[in-house]
PDB file of N, CA and C in Angstrom:
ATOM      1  N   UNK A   1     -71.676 210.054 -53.211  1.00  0.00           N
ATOM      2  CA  UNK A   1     -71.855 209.054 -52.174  1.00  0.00           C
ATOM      3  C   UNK A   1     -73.203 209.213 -51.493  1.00  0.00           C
ATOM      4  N   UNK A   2     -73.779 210.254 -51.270  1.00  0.00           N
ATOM      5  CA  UNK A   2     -75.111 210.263 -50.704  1.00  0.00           C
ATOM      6  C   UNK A   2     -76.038 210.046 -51.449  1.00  0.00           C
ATOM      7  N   UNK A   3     -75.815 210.494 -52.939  1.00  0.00           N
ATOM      8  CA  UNK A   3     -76.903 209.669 -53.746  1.00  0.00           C
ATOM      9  C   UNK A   3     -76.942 208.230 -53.719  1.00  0.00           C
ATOM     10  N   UNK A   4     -75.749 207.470 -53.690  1.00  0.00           N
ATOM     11  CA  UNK A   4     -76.151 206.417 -53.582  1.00  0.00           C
ATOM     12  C   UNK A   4     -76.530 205.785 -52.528  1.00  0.00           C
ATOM     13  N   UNK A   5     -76.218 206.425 -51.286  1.00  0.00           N
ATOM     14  CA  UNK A   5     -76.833 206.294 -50.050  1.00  0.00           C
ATOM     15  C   UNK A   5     -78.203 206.188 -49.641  1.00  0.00           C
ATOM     16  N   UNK A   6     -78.985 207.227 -50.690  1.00  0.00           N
ATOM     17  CA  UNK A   6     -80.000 207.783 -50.586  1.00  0.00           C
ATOM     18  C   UNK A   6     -81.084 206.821 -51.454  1.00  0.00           C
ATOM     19  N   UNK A   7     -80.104 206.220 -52.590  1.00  0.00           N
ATOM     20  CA  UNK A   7     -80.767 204.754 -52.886  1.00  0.00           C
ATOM     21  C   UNK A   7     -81.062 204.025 -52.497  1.00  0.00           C
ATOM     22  N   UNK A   8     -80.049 203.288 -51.900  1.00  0.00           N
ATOM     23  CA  UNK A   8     -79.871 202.079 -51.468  1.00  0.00           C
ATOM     24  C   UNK A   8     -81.105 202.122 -49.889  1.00  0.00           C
ATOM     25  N   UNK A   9     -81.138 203.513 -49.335  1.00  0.00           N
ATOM     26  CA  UNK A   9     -81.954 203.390 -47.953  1.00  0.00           C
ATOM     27  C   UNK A   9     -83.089 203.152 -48.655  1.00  0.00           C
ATOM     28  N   UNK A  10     -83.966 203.558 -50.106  1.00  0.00           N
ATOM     29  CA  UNK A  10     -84.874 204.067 -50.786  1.00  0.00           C
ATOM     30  C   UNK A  10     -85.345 201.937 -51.182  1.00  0.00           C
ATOM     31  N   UNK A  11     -83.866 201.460 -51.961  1.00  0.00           N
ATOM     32  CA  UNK A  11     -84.720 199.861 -52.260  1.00  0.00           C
ATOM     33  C   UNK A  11     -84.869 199.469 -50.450  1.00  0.00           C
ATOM     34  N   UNK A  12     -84.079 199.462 -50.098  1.00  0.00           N
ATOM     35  CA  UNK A  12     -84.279 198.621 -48.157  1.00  0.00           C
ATOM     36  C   UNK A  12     -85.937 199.486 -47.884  1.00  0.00           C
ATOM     37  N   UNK A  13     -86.130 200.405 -48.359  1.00  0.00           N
ATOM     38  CA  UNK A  13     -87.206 200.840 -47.187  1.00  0.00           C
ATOM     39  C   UNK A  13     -88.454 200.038 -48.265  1.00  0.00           C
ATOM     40  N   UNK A  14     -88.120 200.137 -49.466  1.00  0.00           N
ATOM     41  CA  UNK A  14     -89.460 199.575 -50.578  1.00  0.00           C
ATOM     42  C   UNK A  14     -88.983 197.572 -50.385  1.00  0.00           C
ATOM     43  N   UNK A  15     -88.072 197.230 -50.466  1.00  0.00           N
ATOM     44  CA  UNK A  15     -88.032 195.718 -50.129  1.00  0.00           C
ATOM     45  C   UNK A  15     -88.609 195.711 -48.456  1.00  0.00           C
ATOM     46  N   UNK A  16     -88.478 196.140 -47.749  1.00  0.00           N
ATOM     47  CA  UNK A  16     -89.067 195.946 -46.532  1.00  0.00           C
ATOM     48  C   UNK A  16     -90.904 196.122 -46.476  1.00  0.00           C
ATOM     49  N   UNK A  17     -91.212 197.232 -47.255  1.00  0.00           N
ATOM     50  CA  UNK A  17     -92.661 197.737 -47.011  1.00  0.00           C
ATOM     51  C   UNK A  17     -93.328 196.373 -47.832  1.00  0.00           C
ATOM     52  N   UNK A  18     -92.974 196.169 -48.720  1.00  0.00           N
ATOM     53  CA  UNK A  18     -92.995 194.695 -49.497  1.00  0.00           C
ATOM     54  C   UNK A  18     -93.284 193.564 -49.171  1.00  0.00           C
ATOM     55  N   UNK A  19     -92.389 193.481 -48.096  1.00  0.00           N
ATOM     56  CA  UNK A  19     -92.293 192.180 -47.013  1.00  0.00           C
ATOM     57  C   UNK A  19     -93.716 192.386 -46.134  1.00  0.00           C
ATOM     58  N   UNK A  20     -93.717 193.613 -45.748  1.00  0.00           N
ATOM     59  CA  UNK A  20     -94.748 193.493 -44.858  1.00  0.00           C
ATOM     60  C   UNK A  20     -96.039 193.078 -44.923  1.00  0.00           C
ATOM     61  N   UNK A  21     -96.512 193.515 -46.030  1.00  0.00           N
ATOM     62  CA  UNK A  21     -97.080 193.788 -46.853  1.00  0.00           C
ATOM     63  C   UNK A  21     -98.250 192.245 -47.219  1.00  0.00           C
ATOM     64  N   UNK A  22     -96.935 191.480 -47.026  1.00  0.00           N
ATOM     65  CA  UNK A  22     -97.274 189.873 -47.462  1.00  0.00           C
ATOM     66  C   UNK A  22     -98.568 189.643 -46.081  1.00  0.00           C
ATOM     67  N   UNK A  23     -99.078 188.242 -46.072  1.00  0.00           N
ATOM     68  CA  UNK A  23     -99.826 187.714 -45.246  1.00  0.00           C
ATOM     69  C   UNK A  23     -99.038 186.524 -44.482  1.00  0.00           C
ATOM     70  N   UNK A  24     -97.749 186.703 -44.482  1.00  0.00           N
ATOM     71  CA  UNK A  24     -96.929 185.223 -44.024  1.00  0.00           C
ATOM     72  C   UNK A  24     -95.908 186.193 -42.876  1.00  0.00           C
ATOM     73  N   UNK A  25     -96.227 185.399 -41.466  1.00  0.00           N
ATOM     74  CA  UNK A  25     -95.447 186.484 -40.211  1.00  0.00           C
ATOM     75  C   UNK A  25     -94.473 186.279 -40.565  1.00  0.00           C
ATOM     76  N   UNK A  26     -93.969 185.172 -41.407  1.00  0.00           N
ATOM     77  CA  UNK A  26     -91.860 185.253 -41.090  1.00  0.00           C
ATOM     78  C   UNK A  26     -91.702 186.349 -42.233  1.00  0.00           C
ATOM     79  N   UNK A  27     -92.203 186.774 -43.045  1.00  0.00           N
ATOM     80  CA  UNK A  27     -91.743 187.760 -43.741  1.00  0.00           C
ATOM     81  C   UNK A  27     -92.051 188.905 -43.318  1.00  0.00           C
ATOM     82  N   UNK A  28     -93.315 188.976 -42.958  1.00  0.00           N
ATOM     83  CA  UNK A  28     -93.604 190.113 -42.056  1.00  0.00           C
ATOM     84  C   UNK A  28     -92.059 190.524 -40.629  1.00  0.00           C
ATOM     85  N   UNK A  29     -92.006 189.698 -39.691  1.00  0.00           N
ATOM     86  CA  UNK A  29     -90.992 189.315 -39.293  1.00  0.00           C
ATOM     87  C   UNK A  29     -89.543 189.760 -39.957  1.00  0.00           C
ATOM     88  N   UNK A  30     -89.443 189.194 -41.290  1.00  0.00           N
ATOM     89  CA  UNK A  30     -87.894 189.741 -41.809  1.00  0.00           C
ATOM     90  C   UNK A  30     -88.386 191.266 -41.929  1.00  0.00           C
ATOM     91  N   UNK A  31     -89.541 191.689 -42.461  1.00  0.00           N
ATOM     92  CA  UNK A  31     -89.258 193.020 -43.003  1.00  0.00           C
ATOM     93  C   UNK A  31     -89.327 194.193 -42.363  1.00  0.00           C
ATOM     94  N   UNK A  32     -89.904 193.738 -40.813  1.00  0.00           N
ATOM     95  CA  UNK A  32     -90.126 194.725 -39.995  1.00  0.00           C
ATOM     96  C   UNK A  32     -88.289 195.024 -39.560  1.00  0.00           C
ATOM     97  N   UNK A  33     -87.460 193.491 -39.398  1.00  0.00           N
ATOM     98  CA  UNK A  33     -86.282 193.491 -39.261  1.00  0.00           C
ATOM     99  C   UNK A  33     -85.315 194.446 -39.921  1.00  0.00           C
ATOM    100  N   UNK A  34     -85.709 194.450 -41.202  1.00  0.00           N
ATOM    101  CA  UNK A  34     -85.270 195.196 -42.463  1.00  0.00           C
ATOM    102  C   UNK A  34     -85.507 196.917 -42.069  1.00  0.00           C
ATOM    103  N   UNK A  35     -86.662 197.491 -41.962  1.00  0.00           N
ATOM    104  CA  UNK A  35     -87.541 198.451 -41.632  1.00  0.00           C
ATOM    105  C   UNK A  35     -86.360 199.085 -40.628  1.00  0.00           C
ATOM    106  N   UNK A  36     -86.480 197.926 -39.788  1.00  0.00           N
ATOM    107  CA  UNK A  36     -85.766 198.606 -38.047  1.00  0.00           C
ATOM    108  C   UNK A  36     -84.267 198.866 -38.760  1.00  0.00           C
ATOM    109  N   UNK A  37     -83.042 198.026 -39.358  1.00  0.00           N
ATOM    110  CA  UNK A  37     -82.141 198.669 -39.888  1.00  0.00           C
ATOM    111  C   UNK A  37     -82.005 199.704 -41.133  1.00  0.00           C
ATOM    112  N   UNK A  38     -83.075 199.896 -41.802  1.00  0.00           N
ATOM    113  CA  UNK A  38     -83.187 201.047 -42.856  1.00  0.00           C
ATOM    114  C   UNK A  38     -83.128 202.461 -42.042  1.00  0.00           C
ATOM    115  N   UNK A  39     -84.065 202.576 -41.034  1.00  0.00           N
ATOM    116  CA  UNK A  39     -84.103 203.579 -40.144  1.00  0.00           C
ATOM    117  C   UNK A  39     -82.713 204.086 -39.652  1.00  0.00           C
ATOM    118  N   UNK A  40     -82.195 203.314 -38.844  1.00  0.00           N
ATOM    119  CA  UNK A  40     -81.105 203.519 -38.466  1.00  0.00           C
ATOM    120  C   UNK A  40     -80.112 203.528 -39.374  1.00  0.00           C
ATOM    121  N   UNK A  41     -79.701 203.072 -40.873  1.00  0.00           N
ATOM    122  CA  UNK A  41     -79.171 203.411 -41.771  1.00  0.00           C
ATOM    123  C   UNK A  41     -79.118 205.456 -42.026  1.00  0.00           C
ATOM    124  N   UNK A  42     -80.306 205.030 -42.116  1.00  0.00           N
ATOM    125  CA  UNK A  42     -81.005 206.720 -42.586  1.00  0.00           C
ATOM    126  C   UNK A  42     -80.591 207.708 -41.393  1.00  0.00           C
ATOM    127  N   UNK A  43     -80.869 207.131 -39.811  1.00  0.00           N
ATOM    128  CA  UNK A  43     -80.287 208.190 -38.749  1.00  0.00           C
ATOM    129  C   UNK A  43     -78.544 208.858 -38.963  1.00  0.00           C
ATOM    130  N   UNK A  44     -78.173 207.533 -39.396  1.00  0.00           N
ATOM    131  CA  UNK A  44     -76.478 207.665 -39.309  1.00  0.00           C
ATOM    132  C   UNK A  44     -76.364 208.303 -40.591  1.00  0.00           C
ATOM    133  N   UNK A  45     -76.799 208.344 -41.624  1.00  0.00           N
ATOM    134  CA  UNK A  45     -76.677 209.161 -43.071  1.00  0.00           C
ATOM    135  C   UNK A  45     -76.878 210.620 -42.438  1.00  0.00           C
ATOM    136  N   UNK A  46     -77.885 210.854 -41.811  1.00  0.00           N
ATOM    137  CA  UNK A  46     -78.285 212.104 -41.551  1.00  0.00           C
ATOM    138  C   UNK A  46     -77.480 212.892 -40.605  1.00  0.00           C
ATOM    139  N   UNK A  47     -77.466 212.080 -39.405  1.00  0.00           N
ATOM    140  CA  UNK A  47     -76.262 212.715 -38.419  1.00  0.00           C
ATOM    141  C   UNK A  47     -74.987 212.843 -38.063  1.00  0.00           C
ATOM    142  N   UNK A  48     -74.718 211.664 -39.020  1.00  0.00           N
ATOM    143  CA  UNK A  48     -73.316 212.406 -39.629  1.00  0.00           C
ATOM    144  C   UNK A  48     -72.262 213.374 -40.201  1.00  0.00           C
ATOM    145  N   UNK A  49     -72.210 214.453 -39.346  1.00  0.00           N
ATOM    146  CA  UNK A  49     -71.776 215.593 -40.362  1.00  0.00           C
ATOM    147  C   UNK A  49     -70.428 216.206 -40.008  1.00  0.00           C
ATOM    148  N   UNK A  50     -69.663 215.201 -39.455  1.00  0.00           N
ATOM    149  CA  UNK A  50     -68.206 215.296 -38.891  1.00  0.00           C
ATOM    150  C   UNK A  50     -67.324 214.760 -39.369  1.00  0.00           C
ATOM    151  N   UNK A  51     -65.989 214.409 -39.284  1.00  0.00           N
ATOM    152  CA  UNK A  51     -65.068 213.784 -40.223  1.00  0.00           C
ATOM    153  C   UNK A  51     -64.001 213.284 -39.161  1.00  0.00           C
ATOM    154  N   UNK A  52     -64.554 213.396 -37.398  1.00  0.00           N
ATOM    155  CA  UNK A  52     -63.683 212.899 -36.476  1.00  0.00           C
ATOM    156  C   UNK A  52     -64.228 212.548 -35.500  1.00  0.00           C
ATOM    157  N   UNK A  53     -64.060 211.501 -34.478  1.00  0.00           N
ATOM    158  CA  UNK A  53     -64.803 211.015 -33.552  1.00  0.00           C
ATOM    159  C   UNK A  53     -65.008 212.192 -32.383  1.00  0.00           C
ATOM    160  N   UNK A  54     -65.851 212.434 -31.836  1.00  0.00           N
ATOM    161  CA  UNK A  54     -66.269 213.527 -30.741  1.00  0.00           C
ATOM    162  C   UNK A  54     -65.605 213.795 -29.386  1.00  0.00           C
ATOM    163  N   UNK A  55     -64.452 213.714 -29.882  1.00  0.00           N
ATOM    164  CA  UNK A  55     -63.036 214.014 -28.546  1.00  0.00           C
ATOM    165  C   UNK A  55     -63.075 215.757 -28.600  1.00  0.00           C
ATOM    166  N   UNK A  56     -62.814 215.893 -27.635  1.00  0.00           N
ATOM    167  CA  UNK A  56     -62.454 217.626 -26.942  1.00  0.00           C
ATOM    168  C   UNK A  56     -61.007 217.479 -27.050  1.00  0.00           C
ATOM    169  N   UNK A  57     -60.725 218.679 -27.766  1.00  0.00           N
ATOM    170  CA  UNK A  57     -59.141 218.465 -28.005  1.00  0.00           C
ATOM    171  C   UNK A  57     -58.419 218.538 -29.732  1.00  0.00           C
ATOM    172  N   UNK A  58     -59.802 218.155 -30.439  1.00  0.00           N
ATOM    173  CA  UNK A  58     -58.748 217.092 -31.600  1.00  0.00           C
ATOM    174  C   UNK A  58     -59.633 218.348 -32.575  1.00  0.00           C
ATOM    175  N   UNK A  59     -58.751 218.588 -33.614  1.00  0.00           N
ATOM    176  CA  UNK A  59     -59.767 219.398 -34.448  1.00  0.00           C
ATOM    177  C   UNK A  59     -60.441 219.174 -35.627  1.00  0.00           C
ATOM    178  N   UNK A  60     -61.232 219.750 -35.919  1.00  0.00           N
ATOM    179  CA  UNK A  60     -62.216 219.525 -37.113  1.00  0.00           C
ATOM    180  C   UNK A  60     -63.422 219.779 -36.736  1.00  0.00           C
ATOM    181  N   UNK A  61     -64.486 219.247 -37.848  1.00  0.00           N
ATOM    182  CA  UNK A  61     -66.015 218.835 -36.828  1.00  0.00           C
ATOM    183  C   UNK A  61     -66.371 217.810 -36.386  1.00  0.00           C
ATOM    184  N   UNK A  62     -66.809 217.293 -35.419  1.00  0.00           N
ATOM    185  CA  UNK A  62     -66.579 216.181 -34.944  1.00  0.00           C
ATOM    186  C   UNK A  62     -68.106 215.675 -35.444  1.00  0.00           C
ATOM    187  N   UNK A  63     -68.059 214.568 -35.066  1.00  0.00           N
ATOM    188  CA  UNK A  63     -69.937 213.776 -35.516  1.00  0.00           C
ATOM    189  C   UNK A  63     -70.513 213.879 -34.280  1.00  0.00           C
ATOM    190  N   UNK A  64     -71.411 213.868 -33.987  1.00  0.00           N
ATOM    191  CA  UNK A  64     -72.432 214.202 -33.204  1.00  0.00           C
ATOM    192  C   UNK A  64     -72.798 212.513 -32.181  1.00  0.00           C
ATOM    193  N   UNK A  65     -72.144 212.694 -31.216  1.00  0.00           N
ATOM    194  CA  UNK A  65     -72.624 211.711 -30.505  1.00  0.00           C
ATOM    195  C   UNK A  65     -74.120 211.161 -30.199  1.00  0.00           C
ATOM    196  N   UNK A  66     -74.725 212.019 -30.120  1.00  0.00           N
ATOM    197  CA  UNK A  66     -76.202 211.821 -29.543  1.00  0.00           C
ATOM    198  C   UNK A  66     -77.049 210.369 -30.492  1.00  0.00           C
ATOM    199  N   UNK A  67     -76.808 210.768 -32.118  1.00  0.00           N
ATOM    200  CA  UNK A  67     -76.786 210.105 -33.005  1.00  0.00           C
ATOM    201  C   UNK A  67     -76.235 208.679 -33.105  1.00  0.00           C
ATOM    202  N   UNK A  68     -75.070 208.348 -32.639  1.00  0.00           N
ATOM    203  CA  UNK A  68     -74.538 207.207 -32.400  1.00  0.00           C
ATOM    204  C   UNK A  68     -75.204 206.689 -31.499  1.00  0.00           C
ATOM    205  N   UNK A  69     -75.803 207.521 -30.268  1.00  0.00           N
ATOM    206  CA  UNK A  69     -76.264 206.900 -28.913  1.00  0.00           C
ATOM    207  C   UNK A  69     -77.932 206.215 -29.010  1.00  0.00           C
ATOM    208  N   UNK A  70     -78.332 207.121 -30.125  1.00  0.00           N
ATOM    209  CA  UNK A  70     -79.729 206.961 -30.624  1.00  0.00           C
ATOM    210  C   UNK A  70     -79.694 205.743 -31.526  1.00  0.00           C
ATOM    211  N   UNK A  71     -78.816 205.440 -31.981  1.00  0.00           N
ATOM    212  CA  UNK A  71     -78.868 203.969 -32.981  1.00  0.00           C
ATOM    213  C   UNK A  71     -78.170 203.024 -32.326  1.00  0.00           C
ATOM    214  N   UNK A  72     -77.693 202.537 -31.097  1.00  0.00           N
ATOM    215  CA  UNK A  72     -77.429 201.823 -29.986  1.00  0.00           C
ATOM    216  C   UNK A  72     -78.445 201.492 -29.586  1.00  0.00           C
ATOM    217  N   UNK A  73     -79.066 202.419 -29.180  1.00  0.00           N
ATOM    218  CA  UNK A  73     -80.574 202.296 -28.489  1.00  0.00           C
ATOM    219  C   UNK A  73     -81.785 201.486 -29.571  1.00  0.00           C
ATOM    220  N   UNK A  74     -81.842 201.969 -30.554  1.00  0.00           N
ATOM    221  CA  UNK A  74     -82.273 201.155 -31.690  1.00  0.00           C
ATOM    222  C   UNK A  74     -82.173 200.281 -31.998  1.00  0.00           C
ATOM    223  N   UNK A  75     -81.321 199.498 -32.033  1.00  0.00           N
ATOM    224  CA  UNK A  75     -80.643 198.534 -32.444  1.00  0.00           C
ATOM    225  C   UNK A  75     -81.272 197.420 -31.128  1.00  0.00           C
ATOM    226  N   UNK A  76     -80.971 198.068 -30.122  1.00  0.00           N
ATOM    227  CA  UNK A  76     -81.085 196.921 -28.917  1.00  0.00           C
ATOM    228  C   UNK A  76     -83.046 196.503 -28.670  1.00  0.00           C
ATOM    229  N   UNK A  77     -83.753 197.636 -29.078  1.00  0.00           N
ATOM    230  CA  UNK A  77     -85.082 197.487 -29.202  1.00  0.00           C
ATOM    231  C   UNK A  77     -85.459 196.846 -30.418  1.00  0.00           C
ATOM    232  N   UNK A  78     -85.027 197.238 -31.379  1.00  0.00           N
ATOM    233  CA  UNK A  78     -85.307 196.544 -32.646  1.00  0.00           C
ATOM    234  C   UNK A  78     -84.766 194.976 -32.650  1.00  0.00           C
ATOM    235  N   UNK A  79     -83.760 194.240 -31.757  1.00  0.00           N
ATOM    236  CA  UNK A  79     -83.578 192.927 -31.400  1.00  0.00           C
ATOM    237  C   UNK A  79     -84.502 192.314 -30.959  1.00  0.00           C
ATOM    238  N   UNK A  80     -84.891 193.350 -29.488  1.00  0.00           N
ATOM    239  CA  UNK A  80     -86.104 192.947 -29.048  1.00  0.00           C
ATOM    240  C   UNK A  80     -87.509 192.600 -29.288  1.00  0.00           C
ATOM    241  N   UNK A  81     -88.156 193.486 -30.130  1.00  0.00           N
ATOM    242  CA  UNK A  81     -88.918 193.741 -31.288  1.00  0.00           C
ATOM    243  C   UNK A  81     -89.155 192.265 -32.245  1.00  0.00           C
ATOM    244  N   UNK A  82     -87.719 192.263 -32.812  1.00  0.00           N
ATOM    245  CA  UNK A  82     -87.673 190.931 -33.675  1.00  0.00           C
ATOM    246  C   UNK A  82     -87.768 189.898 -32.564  1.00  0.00           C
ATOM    247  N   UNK A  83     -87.463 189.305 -31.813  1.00  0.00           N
ATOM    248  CA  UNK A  83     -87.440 188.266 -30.457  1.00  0.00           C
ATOM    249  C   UNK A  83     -88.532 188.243 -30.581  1.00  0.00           C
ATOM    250  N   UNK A  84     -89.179 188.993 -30.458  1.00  0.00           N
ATOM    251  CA  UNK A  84     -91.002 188.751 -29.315  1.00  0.00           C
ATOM    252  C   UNK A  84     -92.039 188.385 -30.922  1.00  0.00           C
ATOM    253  N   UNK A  85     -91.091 189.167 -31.841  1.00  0.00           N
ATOM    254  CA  UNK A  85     -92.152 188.466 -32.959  1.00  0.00           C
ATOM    255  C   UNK A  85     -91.954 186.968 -33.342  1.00  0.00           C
ATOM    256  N   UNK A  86     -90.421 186.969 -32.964  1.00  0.00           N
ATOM    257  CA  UNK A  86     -90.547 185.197 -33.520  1.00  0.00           C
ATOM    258  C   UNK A  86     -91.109 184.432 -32.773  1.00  0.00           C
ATOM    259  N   UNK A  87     -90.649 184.882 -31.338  1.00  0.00           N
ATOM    260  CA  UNK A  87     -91.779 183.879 -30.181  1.00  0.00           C
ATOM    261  C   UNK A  87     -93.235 183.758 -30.934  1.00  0.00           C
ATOM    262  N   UNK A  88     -93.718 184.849 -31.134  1.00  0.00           N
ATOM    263  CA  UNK A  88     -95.376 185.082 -31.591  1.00  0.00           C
ATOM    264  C   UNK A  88     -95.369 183.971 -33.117  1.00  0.00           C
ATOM    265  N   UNK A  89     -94.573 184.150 -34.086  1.00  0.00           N
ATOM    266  CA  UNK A  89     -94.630 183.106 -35.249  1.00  0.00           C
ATOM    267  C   UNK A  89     -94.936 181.874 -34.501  1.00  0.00           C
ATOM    268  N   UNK A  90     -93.619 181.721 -34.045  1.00  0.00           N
ATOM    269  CA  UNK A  90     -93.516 180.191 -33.220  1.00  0.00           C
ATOM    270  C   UNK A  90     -94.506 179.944 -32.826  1.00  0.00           C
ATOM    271  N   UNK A  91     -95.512 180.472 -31.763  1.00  0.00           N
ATOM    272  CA  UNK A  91     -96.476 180.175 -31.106  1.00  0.00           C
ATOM    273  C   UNK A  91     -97.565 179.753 -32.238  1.00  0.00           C
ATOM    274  N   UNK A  92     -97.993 180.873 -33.282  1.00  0.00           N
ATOM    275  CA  UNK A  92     -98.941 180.723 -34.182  1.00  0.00           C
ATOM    276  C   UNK A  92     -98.483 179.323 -35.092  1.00  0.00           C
ATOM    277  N   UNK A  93     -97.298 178.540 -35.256  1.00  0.00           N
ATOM    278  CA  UNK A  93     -96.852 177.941 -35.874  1.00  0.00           C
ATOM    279  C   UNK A  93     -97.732 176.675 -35.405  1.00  0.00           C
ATOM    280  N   UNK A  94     -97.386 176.422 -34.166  1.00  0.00           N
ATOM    281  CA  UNK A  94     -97.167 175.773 -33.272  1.00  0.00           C
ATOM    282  C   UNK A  94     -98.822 174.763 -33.045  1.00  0.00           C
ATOM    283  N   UNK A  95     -99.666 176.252 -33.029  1.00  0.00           N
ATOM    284  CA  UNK A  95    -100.546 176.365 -32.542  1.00  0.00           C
ATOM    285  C   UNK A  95    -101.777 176.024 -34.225  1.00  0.00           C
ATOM    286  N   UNK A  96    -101.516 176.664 -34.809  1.00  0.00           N
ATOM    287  CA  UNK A  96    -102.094 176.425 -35.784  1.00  0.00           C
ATOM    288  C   UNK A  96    -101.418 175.872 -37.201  1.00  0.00           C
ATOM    289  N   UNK A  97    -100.726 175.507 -37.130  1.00  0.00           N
ATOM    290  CA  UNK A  97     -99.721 174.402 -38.364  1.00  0.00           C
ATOM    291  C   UNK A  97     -99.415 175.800 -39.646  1.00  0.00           C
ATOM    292  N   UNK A  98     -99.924 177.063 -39.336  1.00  0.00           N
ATOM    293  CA  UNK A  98     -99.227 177.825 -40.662  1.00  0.00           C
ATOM    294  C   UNK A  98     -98.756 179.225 -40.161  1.00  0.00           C
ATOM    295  N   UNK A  99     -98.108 179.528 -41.210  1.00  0.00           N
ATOM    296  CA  UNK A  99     -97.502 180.656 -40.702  1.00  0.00           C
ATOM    297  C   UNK A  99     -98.633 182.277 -41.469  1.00  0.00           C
ATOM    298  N   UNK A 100     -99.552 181.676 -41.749  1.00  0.00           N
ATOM    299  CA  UNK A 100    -100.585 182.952 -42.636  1.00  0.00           C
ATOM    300  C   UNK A 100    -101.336 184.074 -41.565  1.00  0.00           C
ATOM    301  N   UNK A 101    -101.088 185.051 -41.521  1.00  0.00           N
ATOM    302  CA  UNK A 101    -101.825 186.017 -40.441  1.00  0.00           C
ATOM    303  C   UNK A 101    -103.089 185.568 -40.119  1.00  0.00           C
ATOM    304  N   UNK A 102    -103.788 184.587 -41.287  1.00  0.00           N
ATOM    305  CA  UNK A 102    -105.252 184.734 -41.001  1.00  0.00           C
ATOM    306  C   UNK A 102    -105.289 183.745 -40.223  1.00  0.00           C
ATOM    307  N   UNK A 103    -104.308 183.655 -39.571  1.00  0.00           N
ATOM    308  CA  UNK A 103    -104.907 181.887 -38.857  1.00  0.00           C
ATOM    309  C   UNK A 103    -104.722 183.060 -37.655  1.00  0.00           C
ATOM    310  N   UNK A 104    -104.113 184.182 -37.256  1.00  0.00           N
ATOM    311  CA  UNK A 104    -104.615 185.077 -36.033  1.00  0.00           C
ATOM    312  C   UNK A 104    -105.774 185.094 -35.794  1.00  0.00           C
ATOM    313  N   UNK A 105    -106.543 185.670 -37.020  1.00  0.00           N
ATOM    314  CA  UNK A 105    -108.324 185.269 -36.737  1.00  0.00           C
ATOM    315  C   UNK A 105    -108.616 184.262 -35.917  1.00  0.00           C
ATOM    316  N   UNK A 106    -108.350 183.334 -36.473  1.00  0.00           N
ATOM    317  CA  UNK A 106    -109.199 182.093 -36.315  1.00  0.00           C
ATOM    318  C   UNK A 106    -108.985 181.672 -34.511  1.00  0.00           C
ATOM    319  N   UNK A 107    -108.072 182.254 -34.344  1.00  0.00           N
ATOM    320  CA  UNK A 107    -107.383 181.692 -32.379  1.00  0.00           C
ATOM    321  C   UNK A 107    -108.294 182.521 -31.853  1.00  0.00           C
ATOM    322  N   UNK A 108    -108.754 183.994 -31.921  1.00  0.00           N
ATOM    323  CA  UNK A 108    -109.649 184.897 -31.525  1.00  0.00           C
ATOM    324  C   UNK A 108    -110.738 183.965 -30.567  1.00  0.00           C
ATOM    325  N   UNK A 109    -111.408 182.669 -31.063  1.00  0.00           N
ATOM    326  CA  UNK A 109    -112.098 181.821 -30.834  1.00  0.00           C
ATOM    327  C   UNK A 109    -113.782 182.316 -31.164  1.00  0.00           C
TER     328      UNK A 109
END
């Protein structure tokens, strides 16, 4: 199971770098999207090393809260993150009829 875990984070992190990669913000846009859940894929693979939720009381090893609390937190910035970039597409859309980075240049004035 972790090998294939260890895949699957491996195509998300190469389909994302991919995306970025491009000169068009909405893909840029999806892949940073992509990027932000690969990460947090990869946190929860890693800090996972319990087999019961983190109650006092119950036995086994429990998983590590901190980890859960750290990809909450992620999650809610990485929304944010994506938000402020689509505003920014939109605007460049808007503003210059394409969605190609190089039309960033060109607003510079």
């Amino acid at each position: 199971m972790v090998s294939f875990l260890a895949l699957v984070i491996g195509i998300l992190f190469g389909v994302a770098v991919w995306a970025i990669r491009h000169g068009n913000t909405l893909r840029i846009v999806i892949g940073l999207s992509i990027l932000s859940n690969t990460v947090n894929l990869m946190l929860i693979a890693v800090g996972f090393k319990g087999e019961i939720a983190p109650i006092i009381g119950l036995e086994g090893a429990p998983a590590d809260p901190l980890v859960q609390a750290l990809i909450l937190t992620a999650i809610v910035i990485g929304f944010g993150v994506t938000a402020f970039a689509l505003v920014l597409s939109y605007a460049l859309i808007k503003e210059e009829g394409s969605t190609e980075v190089d039309a960033f240049r060109r607003l510079r004035g």
